[in-house]
Protein backbone atom coordinates (compact mmCIF):
# COMPACT_ATOMS: atom_id res chain seq x y z
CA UNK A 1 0.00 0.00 0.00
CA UNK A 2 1.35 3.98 -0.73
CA UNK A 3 -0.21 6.87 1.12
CA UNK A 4 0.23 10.01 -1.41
CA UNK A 5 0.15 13.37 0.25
CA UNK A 6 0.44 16.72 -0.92
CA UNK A 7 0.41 20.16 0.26
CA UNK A 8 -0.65 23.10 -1.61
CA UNK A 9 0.05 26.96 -0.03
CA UNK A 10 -2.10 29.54 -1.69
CA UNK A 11 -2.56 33.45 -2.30
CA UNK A 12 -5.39 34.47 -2.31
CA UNK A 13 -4.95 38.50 -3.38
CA UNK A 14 -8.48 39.34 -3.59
CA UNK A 15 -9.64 37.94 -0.27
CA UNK A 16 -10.47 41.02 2.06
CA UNK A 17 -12.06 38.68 5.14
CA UNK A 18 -11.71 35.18 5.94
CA UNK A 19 -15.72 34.80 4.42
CA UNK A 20 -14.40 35.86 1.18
CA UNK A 21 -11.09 33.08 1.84
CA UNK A 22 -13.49 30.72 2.95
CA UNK A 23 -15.48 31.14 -0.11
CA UNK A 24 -12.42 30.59 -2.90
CA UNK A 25 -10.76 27.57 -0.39
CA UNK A 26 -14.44 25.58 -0.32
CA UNK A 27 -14.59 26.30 -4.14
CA UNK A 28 -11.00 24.36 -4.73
CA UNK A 29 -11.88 21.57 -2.21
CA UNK A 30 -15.11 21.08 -3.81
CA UNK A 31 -13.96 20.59 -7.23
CA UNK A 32 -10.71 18.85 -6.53
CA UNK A 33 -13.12 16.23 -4.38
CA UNK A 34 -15.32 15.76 -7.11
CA UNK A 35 -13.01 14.97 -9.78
CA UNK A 36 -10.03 13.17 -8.63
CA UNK A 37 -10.19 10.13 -5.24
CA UNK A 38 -8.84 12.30 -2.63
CA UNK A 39 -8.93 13.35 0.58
CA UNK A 40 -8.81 17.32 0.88
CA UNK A 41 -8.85 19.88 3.69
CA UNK A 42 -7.65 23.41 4.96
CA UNK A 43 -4.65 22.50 7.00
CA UNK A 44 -2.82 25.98 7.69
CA UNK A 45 -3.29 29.72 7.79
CA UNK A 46 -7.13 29.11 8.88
CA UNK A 47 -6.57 33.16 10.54
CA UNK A 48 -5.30 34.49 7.73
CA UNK A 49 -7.14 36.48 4.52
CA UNK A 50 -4.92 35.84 1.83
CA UNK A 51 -3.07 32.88 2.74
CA UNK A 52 -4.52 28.90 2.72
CA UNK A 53 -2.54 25.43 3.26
CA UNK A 54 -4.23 23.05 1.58
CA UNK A 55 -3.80 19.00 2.10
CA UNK A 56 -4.68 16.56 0.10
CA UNK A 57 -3.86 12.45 0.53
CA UNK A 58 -4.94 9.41 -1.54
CA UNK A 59 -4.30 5.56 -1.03
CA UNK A 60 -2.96 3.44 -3.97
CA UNK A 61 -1.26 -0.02 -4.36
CA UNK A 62 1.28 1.64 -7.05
CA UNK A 63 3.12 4.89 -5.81
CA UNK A 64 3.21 6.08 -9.81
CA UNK A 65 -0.67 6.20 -9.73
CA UNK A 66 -0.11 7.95 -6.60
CA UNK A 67 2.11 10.45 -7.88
CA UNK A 68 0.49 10.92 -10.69
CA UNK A 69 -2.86 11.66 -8.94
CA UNK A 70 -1.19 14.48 -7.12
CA UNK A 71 0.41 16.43 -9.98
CA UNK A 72 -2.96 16.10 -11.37
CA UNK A 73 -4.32 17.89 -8.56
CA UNK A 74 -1.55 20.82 -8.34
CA UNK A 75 -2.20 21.05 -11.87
CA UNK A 76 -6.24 21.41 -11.53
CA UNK A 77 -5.63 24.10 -8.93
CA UNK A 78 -3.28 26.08 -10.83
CA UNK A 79 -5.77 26.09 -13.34
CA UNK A 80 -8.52 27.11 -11.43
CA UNK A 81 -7.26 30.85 -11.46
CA UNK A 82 -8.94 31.11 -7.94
CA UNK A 83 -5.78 31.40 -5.86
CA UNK A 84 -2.20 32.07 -7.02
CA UNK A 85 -0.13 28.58 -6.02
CA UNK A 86 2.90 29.86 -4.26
CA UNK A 87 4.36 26.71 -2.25
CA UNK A 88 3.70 22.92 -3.25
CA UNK A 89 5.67 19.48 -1.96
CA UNK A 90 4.66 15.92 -2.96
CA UNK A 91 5.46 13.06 -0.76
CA UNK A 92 4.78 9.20 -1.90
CA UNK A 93 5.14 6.67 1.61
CA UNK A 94 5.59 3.35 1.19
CA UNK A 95 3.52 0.74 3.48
C-alpha cells in the first residue's frame, strides 16, 4: 500500500475577510473532491485572509498512480485561477 500526500500553499490577493477566503478555499476543495479520489482539507493559515494550506492524501497499491494523482491535482488548482499557487511538496510513503 502507498499513502500520497500533498500540500498546496495559496494566495489568495483578492480575499479582504476570511468569508471571502473561505469562499475561494471551499470552491477548490469542492472541485478537486469531485473529480479526482482524494482526501482534501484546509490544514494551515485558517486566521489568515490571503493565505490557505491546503492538504490533500490518496491511497494506492502503485506509488506512480499515486504520484500521478497528485500532480494532477496541483495542476487542476493552478488552473482554477482562484488562488495564485505559491508553495507545493509531494510526498509518496511506502507501506
Amino acid at each position: 500500500m502507498v499513502v500520497g500526500v500533498a500540500s498546496l500553499e495559496l494566495y489568495l490577493p483578492g480575499c479582504h475577510s476570511l468569508k471571502e477566503k473561505r469562499s475561494v478555499v471551499r470552491r477548490v476543495l469542492d472541485r478537486v473532491r469531485n473529480r479526482f479520489p482524494v482526501s482534501a482539507a484546509e490544514v494551515d493559515h485558517q486566521d489568515l485572509h490571503q493565505r490557505a494550506g491546503l492538504g490533500f492524501a490518496v491511497v494506492s497499491a502503485d506509488a506512480r498512480v499515486a504520484e500521478s494523482v497528485l500532480h494532477k491535482v496541483e495542476a487542476f488548482v493552478v488552473g482554477l485561477h482562484l488562488a495564485e499557487v505559491i508553495a507545493s511538496d509531494r510526498e509518496v510513503i511506502h507501506l
